[in-house]
C-alpha atoms as a PDB file:
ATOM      1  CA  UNK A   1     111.624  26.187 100.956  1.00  0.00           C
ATOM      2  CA  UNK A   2     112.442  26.067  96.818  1.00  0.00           C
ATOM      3  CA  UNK A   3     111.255  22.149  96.042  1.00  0.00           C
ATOM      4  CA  UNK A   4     113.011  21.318  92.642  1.00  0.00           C
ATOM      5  CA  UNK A   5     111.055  19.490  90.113  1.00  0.00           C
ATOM      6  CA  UNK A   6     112.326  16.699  87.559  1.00  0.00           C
ATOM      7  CA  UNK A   7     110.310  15.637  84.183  1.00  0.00           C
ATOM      8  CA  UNK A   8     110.577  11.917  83.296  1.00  0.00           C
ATOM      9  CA  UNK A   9     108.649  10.230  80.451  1.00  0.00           C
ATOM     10  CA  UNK A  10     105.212   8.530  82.100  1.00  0.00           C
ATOM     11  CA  UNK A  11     107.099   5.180  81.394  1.00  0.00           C
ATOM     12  CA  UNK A  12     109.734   5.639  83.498  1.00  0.00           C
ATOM     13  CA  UNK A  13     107.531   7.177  86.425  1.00  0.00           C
ATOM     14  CA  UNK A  14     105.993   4.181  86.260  1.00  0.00           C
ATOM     15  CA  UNK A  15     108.667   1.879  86.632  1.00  0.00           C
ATOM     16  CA  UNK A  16     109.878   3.894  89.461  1.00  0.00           C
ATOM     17  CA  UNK A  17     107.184   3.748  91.084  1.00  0.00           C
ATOM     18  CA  UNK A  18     106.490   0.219  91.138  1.00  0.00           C
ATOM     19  CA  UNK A  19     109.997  -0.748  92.264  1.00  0.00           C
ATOM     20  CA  UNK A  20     109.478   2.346  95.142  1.00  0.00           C
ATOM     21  CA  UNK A  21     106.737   0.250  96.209  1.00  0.00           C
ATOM     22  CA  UNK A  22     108.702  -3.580  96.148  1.00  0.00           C
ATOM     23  CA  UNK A  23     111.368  -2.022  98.148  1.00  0.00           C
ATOM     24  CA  UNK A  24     109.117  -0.622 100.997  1.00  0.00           C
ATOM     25  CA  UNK A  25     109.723   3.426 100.341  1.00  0.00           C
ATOM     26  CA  UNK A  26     107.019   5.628 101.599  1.00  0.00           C
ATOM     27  CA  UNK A  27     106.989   7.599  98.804  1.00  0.00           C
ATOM     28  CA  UNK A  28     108.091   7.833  94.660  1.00  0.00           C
ATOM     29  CA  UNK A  29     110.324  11.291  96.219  1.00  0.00           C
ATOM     30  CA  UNK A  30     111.660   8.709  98.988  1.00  0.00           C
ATOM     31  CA  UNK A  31     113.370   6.550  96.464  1.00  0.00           C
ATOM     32  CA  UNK A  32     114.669   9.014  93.634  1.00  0.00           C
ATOM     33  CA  UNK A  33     116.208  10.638  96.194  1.00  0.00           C
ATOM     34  CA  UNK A  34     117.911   7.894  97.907  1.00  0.00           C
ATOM     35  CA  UNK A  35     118.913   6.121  94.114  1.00  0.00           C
ATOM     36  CA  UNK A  36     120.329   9.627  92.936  1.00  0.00           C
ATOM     37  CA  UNK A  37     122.379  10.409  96.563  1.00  0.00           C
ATOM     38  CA  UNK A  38     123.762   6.582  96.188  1.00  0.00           C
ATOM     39  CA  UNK A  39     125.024   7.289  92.059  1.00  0.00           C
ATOM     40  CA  UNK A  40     126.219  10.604  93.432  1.00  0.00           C
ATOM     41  CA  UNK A  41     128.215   8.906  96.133  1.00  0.00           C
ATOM     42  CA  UNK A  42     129.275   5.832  93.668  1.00  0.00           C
ATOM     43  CA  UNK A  43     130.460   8.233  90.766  1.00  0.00           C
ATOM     44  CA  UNK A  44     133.265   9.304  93.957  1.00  0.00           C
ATOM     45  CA  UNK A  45     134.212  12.809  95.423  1.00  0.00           C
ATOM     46  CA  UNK A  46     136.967  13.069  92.373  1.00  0.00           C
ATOM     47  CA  UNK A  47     134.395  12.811  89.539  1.00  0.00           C
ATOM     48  CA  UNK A  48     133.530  15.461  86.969  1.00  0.00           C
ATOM     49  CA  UNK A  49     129.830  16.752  86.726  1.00  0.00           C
ATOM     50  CA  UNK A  50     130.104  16.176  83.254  1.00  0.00           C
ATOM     51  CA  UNK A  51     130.826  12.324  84.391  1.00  0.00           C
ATOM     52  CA  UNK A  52     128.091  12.422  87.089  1.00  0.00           C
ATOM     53  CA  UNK A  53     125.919  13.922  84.464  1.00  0.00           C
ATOM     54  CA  UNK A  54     126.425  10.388  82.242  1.00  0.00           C
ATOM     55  CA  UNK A  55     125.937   8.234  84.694  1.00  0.00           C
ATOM     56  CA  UNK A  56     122.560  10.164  85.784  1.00  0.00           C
ATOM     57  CA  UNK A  57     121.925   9.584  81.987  1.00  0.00           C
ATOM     58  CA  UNK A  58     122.471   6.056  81.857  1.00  0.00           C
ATOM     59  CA  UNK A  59     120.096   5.594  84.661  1.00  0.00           C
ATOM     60  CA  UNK A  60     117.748   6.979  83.049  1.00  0.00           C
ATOM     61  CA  UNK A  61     117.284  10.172  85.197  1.00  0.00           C
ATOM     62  CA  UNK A  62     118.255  12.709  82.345  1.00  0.00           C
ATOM     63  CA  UNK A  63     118.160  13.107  78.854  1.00  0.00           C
END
């Protein structure tokens, strides 16, 4: 099965990964997954990609 990959900055990695670990999630995957599924779901079924694509941005999770 095709895995997709992301690049963030080491910085940001890190800072995931430390809250990953407060909130109890077995893994770093575990909880970029679940955060990007939630902003997905937040940003509504009527939004844009271009406005999902901001939001992503603002959370850091693009560039």
């Amino acid at each position: 099965m095709f895995e997709p990959k992301i690049r963030i900055n080491k910085a940001l990695y890190e800072l995931v990964e430390q809250k990953a670990d407060e909130e109890g999630y077995s893994s770093i995957d575990e909880y970029v997954t679940h955060i990007l599924e939630k902003a997905v779901a937040d940003a509504g079924e009527n939004a844009s990609e271009e406005e999902i694509r901001e939001r992503l941005r603002g959370l850091g999770y693009l560039k």
